[in-house]
PDB file of N, CA and C in Angstrom:
ATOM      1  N   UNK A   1     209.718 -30.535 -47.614  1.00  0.00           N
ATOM      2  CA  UNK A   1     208.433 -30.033 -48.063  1.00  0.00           C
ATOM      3  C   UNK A   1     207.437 -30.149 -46.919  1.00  0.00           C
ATOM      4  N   UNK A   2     206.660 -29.043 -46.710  1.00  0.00           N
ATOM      5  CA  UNK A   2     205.475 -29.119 -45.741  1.00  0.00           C
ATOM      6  C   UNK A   2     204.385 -30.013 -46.128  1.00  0.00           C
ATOM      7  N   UNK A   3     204.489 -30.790 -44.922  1.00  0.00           N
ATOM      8  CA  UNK A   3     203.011 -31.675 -45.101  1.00  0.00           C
ATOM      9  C   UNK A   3     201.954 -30.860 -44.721  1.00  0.00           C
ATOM     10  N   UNK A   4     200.876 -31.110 -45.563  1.00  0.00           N
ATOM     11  CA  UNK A   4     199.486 -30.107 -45.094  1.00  0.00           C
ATOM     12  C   UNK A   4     198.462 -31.298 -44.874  1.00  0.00           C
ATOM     13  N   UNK A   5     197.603 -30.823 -43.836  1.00  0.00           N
ATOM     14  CA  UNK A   5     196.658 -32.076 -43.497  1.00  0.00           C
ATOM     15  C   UNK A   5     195.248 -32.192 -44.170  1.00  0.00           C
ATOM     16  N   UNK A   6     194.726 -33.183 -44.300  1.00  0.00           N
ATOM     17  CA  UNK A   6     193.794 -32.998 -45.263  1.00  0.00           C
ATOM     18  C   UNK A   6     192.614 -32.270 -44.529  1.00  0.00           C
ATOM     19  N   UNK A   7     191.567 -31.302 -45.396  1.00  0.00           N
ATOM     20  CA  UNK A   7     190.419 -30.400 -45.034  1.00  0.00           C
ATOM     21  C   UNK A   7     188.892 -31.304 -45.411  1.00  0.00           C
ATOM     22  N   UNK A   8     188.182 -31.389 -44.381  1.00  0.00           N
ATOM     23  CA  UNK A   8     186.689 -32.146 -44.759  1.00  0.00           C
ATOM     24  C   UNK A   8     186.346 -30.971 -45.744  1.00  0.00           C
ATOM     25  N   UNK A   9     185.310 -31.639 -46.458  1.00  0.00           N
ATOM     26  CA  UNK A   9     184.737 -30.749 -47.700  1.00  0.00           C
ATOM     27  C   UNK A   9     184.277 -29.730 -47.229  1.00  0.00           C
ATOM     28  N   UNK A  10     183.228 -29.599 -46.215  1.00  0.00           N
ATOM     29  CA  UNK A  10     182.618 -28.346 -45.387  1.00  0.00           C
ATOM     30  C   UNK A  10     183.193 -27.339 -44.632  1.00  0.00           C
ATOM     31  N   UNK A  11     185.000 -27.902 -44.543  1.00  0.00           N
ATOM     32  CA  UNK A  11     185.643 -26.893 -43.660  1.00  0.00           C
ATOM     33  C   UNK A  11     186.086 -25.614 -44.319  1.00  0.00           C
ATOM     34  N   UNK A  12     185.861 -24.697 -43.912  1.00  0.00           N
ATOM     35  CA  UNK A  12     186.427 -23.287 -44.441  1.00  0.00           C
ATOM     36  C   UNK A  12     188.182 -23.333 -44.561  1.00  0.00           C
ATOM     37  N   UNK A  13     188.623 -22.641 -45.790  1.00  0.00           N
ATOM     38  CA  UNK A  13     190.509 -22.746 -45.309  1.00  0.00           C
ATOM     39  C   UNK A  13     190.490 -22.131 -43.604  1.00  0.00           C
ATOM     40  N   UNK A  14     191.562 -22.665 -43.482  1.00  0.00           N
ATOM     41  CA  UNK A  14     192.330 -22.573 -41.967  1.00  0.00           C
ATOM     42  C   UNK A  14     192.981 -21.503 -41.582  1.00  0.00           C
ATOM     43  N   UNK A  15     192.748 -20.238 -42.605  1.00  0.00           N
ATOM     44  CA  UNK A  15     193.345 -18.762 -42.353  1.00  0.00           C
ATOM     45  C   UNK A  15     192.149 -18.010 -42.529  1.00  0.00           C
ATOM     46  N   UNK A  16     190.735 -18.417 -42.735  1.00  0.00           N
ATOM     47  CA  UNK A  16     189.429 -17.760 -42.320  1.00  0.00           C
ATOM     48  C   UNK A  16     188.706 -18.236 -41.527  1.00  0.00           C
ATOM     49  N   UNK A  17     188.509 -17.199 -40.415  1.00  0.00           N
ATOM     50  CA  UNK A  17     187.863 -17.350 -39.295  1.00  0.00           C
ATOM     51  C   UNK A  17     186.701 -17.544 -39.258  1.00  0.00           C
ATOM     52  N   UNK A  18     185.975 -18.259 -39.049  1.00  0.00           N
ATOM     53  CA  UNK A  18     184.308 -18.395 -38.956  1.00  0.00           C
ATOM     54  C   UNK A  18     183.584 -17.074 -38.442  1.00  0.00           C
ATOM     55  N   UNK A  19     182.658 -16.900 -38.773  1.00  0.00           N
ATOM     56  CA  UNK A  19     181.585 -15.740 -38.397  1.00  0.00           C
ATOM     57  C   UNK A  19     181.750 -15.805 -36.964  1.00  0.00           C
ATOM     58  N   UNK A  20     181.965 -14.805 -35.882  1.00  0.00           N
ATOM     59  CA  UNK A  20     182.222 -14.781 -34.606  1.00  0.00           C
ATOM     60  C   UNK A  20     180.858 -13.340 -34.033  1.00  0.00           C
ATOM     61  N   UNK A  21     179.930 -13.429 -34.023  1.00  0.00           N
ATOM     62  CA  UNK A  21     179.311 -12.291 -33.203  1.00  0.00           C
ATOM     63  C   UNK A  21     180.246 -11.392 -32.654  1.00  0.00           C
ATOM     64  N   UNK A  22     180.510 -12.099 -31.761  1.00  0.00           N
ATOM     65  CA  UNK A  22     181.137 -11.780 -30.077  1.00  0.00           C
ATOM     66  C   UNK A  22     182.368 -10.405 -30.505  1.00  0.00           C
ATOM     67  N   UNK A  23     182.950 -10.545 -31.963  1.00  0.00           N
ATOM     68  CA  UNK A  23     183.953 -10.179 -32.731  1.00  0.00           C
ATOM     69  C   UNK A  23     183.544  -8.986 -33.777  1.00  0.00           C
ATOM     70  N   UNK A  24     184.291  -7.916 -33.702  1.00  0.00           N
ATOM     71  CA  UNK A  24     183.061  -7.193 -34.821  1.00  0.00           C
ATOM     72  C   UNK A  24     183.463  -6.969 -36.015  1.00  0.00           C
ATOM     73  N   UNK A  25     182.862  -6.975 -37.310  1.00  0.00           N
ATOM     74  CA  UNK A  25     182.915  -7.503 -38.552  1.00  0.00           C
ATOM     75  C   UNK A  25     184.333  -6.860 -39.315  1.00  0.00           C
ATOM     76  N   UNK A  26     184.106  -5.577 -38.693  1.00  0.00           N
ATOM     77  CA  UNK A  26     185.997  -4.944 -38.925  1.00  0.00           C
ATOM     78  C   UNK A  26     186.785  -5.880 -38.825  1.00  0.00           C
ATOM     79  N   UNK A  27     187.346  -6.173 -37.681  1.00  0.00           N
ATOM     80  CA  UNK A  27     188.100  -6.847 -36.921  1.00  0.00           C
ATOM     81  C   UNK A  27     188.221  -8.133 -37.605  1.00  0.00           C
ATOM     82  N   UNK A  28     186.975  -9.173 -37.816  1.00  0.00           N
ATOM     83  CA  UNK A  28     187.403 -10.087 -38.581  1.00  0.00           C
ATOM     84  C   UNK A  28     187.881 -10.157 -39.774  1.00  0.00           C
ATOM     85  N   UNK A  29     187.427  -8.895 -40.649  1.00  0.00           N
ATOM     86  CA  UNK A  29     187.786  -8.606 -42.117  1.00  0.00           C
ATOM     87  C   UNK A  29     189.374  -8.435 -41.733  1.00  0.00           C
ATOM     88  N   UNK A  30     189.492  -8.078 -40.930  1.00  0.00           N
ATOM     89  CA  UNK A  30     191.098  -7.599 -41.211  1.00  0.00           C
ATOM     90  C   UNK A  30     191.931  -8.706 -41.057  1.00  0.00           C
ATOM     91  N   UNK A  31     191.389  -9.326 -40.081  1.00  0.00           N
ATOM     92  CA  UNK A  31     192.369 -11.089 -39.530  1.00  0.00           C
ATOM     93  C   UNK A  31     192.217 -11.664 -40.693  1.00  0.00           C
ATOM     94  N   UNK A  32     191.163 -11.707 -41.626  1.00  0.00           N
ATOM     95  CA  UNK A  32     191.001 -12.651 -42.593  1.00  0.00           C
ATOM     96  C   UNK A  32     191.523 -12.413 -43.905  1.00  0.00           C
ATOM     97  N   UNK A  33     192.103 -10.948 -43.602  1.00  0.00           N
ATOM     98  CA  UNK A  33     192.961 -10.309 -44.624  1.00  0.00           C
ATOM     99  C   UNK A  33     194.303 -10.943 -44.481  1.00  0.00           C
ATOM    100  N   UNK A  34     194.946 -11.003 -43.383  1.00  0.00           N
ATOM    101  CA  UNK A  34     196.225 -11.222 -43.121  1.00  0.00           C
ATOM    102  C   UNK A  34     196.450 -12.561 -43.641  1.00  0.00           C
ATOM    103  N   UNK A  35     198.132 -12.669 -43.850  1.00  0.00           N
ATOM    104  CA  UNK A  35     198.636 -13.741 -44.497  1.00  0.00           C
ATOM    105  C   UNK A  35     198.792 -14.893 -43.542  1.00  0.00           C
ATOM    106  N   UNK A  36     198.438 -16.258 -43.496  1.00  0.00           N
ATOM    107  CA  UNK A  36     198.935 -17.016 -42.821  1.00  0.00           C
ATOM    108  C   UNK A  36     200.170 -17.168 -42.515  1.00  0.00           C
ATOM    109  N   UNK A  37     200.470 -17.534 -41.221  1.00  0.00           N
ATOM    110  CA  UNK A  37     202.025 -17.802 -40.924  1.00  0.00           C
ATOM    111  C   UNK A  37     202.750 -19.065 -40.992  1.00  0.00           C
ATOM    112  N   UNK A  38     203.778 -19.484 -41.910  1.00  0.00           N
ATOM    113  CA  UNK A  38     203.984 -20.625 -41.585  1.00  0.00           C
ATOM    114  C   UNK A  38     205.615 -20.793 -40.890  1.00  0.00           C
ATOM    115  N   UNK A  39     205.378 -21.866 -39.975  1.00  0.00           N
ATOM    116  CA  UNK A  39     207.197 -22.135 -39.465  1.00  0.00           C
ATOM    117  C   UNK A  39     207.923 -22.390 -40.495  1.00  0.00           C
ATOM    118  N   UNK A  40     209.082 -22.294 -40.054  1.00  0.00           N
ATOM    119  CA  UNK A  40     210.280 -22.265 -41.209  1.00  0.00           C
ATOM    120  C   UNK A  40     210.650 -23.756 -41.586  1.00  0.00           C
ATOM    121  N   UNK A  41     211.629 -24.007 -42.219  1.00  0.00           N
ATOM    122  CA  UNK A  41     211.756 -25.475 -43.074  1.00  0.00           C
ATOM    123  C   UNK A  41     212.454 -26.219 -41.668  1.00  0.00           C
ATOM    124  N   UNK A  42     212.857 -25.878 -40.959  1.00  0.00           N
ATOM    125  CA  UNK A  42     213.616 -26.555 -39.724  1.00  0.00           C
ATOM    126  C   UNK A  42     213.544 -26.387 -38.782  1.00  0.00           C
ATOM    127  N   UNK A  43     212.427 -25.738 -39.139  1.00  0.00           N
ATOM    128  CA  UNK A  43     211.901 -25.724 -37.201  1.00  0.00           C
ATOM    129  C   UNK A  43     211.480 -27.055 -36.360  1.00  0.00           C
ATOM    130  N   UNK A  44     210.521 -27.644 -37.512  1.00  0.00           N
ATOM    131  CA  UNK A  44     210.588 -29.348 -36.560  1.00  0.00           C
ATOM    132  C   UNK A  44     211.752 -29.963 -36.133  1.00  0.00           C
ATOM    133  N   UNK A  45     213.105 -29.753 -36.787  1.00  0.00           N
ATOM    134  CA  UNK A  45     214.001 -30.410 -36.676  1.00  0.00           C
ATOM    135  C   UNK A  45     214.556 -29.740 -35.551  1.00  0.00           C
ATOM    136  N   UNK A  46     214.989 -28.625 -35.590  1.00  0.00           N
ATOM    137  CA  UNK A  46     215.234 -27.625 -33.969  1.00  0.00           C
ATOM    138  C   UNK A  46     214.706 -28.018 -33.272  1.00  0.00           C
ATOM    139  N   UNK A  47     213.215 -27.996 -33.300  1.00  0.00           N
ATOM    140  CA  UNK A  47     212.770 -28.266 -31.769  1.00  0.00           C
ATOM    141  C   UNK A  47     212.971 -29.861 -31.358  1.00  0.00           C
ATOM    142  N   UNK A  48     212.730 -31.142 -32.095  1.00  0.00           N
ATOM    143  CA  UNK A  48     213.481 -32.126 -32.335  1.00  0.00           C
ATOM    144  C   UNK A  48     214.206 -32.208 -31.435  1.00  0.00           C
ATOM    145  N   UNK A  49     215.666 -31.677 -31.983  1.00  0.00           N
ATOM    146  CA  UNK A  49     216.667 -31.577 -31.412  1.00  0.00           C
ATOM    147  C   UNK A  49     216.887 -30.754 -29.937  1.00  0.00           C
ATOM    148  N   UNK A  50     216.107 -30.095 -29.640  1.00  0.00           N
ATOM    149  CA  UNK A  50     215.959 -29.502 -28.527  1.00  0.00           C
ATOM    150  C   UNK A  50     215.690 -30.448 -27.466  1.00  0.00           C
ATOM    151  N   UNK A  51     214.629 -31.274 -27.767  1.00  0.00           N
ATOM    152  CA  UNK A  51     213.533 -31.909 -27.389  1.00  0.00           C
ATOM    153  C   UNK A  51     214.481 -33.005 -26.621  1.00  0.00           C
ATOM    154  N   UNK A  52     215.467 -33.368 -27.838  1.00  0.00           N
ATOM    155  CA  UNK A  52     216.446 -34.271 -27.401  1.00  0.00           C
ATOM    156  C   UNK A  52     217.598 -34.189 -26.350  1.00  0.00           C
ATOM    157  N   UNK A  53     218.231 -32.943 -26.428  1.00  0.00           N
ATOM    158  CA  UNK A  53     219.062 -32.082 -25.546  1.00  0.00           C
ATOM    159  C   UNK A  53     218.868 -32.235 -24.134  1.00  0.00           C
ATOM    160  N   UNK A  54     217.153 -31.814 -24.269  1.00  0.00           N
ATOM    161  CA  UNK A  54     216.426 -31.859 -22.911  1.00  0.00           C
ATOM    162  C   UNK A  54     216.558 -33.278 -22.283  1.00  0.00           C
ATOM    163  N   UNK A  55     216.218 -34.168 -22.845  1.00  0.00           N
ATOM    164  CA  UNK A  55     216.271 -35.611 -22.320  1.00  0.00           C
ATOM    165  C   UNK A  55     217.323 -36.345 -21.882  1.00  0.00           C
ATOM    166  N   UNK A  56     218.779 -36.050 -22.667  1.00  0.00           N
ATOM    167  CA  UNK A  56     220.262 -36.069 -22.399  1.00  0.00           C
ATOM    168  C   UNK A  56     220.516 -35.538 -21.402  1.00  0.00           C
ATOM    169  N   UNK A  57     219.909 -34.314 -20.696  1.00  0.00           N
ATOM    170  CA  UNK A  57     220.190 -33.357 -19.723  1.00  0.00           C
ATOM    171  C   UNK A  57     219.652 -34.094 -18.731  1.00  0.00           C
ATOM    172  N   UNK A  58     218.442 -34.625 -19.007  1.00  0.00           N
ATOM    173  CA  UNK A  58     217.280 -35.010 -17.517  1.00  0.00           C
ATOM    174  C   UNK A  58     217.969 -36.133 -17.277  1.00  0.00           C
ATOM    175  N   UNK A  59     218.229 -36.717 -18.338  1.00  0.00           N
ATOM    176  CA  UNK A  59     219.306 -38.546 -18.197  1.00  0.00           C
ATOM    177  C   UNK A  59     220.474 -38.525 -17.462  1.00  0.00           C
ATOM    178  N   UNK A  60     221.010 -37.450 -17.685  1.00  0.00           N
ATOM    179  CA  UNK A  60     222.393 -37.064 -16.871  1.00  0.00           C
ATOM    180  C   UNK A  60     222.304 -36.971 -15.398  1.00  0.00           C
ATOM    181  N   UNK A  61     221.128 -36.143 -15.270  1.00  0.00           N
ATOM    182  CA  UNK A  61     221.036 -35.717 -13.883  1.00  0.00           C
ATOM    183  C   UNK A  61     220.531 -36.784 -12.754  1.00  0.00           C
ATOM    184  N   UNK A  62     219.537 -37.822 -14.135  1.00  0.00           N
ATOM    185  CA  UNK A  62     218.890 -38.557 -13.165  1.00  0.00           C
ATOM    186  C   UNK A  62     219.762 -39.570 -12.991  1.00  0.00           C
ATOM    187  N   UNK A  63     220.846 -40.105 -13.704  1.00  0.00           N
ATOM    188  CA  UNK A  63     222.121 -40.872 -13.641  1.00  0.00           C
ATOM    189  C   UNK A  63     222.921 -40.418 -12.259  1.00  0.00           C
ATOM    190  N   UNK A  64     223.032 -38.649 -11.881  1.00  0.00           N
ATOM    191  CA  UNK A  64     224.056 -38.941 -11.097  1.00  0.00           C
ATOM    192  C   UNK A  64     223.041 -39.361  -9.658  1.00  0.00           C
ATOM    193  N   UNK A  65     221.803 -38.328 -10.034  1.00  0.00           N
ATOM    194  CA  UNK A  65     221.054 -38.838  -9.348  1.00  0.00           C
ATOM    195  C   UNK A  65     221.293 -40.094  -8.576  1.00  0.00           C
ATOM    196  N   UNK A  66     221.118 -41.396  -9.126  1.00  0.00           N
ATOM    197  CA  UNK A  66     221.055 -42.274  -8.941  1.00  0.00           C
ATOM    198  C   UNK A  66     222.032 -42.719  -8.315  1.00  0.00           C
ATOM    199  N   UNK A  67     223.086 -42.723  -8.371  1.00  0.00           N
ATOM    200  CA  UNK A  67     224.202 -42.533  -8.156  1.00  0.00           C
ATOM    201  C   UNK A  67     224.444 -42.250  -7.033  1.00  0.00           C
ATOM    202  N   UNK A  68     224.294 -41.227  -6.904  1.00  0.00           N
ATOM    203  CA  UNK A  68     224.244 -40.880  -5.012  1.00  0.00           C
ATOM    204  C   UNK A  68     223.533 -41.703  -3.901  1.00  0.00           C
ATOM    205  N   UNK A  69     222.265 -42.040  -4.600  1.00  0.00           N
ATOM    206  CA  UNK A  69     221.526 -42.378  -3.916  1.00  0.00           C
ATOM    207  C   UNK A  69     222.342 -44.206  -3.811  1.00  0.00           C
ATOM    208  N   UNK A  70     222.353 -44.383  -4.209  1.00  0.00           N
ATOM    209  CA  UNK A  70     223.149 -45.745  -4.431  1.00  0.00           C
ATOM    210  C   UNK A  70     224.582 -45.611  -3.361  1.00  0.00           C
ATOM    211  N   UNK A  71     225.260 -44.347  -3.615  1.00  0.00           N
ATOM    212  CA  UNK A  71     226.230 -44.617  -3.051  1.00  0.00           C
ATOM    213  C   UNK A  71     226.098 -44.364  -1.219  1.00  0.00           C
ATOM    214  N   UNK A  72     225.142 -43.465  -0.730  1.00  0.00           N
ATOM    215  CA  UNK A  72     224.897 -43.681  -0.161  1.00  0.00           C
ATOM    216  C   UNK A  72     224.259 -44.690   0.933  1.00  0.00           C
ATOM    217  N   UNK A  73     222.859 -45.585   0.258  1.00  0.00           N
ATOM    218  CA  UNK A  73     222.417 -46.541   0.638  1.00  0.00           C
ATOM    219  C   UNK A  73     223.853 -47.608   0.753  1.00  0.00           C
ATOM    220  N   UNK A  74     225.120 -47.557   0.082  1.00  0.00           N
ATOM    221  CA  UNK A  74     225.607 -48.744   0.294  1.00  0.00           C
ATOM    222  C   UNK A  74     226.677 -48.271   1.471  1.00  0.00           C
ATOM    223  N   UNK A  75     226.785 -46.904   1.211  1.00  0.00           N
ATOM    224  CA  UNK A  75     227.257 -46.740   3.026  1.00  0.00           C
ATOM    225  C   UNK A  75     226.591 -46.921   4.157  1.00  0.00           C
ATOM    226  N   UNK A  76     225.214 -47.031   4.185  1.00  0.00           N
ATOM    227  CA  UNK A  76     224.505 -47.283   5.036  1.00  0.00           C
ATOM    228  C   UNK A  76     224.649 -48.460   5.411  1.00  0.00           C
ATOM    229  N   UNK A  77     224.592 -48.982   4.673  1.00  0.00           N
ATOM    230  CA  UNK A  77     224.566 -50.378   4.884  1.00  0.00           C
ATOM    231  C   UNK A  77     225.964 -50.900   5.386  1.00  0.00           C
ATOM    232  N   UNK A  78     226.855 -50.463   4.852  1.00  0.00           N
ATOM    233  CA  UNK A  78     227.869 -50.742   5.732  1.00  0.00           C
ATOM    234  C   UNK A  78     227.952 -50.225   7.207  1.00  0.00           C
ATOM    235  N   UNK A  79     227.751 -49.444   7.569  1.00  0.00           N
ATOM    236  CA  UNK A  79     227.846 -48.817   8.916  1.00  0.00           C
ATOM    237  C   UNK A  79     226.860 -49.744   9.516  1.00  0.00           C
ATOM    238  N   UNK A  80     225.824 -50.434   9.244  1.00  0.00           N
ATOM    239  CA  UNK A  80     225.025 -51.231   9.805  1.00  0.00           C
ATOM    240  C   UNK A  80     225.518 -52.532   9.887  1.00  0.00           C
ATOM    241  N   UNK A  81     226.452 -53.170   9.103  1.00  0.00           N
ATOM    242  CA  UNK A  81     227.029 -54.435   8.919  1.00  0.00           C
ATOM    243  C   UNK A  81     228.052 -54.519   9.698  1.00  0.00           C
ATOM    244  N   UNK A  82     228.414 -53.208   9.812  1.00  0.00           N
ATOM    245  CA  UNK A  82     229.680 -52.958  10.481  1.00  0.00           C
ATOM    246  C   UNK A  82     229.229 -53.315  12.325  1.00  0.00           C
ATOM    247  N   UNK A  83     228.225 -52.144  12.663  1.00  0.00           N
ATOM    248  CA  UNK A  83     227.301 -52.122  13.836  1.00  0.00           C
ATOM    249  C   UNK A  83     227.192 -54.022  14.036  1.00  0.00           C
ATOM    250  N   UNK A  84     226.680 -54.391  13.247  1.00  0.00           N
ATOM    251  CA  UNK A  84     226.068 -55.733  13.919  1.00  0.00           C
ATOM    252  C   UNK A  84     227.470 -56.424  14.230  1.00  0.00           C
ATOM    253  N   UNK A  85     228.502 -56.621  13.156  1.00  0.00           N
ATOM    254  CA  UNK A  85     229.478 -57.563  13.781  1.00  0.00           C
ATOM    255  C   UNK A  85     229.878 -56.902  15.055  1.00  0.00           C
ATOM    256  N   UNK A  86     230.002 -55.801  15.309  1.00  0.00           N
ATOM    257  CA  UNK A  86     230.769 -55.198  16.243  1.00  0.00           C
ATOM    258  C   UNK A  86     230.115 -55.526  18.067  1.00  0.00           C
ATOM    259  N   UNK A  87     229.249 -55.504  17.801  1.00  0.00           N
ATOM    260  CA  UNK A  87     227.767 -55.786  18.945  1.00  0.00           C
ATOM    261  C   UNK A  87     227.864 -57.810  18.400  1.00  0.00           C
ATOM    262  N   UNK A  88     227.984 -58.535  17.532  1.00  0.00           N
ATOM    263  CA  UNK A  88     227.694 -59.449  17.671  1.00  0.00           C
ATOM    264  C   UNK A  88     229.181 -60.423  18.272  1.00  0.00           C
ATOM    265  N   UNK A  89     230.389 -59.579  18.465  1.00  0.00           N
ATOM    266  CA  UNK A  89     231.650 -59.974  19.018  1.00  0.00           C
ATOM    267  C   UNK A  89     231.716 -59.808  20.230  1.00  0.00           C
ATOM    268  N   UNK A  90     231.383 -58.689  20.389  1.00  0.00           N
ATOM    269  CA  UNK A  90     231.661 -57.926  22.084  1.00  0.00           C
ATOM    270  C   UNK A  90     230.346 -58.970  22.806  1.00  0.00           C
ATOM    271  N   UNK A  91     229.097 -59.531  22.163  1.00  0.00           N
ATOM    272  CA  UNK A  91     228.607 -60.377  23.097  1.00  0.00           C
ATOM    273  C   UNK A  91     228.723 -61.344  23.665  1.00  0.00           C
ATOM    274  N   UNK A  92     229.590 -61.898  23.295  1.00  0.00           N
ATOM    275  CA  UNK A  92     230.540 -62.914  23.374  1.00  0.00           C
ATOM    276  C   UNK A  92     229.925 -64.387  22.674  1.00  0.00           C
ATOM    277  N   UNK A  93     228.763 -64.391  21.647  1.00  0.00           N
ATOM    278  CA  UNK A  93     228.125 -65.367  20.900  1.00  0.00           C
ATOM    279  C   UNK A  93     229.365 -65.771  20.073  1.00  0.00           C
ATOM    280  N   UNK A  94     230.554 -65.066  19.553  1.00  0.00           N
ATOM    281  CA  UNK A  94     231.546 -65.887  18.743  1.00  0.00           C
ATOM    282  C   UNK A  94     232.397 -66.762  19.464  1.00  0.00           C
ATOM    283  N   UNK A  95     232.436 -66.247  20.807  1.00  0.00           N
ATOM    284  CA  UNK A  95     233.552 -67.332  21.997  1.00  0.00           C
ATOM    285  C   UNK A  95     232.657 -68.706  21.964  1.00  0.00           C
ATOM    286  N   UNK A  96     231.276 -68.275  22.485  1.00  0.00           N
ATOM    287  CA  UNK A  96     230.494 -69.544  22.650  1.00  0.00           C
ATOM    288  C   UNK A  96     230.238 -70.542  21.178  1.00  0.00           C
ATOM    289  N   UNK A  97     230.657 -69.975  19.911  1.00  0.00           N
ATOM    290  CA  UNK A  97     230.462 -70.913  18.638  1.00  0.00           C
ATOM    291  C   UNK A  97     231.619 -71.313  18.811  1.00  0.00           C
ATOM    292  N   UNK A  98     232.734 -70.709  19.038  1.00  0.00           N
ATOM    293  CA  UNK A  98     234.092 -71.559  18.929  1.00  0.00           C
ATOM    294  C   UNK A  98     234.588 -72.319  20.168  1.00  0.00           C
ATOM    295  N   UNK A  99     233.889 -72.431  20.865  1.00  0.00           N
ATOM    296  CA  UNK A  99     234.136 -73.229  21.964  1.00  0.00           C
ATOM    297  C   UNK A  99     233.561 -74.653  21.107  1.00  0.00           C
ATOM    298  N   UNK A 100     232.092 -74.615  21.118  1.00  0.00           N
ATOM    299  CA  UNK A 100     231.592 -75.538  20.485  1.00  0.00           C
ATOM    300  C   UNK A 100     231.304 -76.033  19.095  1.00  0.00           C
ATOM    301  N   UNK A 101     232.654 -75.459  18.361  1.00  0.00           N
ATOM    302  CA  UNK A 101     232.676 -75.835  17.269  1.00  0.00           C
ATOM    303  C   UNK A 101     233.108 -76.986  16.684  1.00  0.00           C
ATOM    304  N   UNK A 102     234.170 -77.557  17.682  1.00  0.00           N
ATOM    305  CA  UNK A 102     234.852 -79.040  17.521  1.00  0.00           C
ATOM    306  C   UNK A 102     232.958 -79.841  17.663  1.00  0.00           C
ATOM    307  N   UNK A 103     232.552 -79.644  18.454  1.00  0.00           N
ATOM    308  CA  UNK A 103     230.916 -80.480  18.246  1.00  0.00           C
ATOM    309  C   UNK A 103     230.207 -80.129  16.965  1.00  0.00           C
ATOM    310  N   UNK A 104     230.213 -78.880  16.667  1.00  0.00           N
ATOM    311  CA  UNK A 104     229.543 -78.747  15.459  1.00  0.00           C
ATOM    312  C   UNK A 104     229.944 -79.613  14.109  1.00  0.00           C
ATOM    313  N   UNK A 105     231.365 -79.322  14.191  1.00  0.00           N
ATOM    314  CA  UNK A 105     232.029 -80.265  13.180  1.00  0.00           C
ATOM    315  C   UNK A 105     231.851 -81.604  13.002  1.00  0.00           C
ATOM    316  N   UNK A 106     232.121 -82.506  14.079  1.00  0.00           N
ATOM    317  CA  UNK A 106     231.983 -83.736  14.304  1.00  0.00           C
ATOM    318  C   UNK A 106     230.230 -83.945  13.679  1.00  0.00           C
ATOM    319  N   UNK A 107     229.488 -83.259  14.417  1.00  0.00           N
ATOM    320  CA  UNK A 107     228.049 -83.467  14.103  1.00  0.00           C
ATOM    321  C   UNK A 107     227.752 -83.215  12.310  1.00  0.00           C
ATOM    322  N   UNK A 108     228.221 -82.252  11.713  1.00  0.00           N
ATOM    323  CA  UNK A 108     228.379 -82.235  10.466  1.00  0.00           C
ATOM    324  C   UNK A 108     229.130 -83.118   9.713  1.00  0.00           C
ATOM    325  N   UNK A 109     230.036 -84.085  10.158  1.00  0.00           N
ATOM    326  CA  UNK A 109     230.582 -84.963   9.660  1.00  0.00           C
ATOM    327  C   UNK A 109     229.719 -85.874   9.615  1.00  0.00           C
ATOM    328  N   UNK A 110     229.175 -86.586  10.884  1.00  0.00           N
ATOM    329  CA  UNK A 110     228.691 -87.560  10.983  1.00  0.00           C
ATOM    330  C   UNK A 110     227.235 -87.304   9.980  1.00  0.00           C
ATOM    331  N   UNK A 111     226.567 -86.364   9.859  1.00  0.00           N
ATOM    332  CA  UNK A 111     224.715 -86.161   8.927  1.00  0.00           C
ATOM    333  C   UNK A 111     225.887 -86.824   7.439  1.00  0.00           C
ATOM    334  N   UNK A 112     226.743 -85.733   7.381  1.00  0.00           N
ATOM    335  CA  UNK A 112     227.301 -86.322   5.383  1.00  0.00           C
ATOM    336  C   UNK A 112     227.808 -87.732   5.281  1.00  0.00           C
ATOM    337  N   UNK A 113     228.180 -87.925   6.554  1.00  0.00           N
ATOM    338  CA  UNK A 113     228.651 -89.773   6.439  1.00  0.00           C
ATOM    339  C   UNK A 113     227.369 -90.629   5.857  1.00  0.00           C
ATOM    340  N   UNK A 114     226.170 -90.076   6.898  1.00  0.00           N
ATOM    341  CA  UNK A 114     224.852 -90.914   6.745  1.00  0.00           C
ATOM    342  C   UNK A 114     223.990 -90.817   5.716  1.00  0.00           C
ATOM    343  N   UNK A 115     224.442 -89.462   5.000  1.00  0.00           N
ATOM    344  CA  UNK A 115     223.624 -89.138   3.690  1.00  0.00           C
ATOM    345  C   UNK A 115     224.704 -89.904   2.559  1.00  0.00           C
ATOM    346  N   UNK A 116     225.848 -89.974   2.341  1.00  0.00           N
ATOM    347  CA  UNK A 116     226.687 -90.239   1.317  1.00  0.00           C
ATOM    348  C   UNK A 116     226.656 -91.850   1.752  1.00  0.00           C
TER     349      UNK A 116
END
């Protein structure tokens, strides 16, 4: 059933046009002759459902959307992770930690001896 909205006491029905100058008195007689139009029993629900369609669609897209963008940034990032070990070997900073790693160790032994 159509809901109809309520009318202030002073308002004219909603299928007669107010006195318009600008409009000439023919012209309004005749509009004010005509039958109002109303949408059909399911049209809210169509468009509804349309409404919804649309949003499933935009969700989809913005999903793969996302998606890409994600899969990309995490290739990036690899090629950069990749870059640094590759530059951080060839400088030879991993020869010089493992040279002095028997010291590192010992020195890490000895702080947990003194804390425990």
């Amino acid at each position: 059933m159509r809901e109809q909205t309520p009318r202030r006491p002073n308002q004219p029905p909603r299928h007669v046009l107010p006195g318009n100058d600008e409009l000439p008195s023919s012209l309004m007689e005749e509009l004010n002759r005509q039958k109002p139009l109303h949408p059909s029993d399911d049209f809210t629900e169509r468009v509804m459902d349309q409404i919804l369609s649309k949003d499933r669609e935009l969700s989809t897209s913005a999903s793969r959307e996302w998606k890409h963008k994600q899969r990309r940034s995490g290739l990036i990032h690899l090629f950069v992770a990749t870059a640094a070990t590759y530059m951080f070997i060839n400088s030879g900073l991993v020869k010089l930690l493992n040279s002095h790693m028997l010291e590192w160790s010992n020195f890490i032994h000895q702080v947990s001896d003194r804390i425990t």
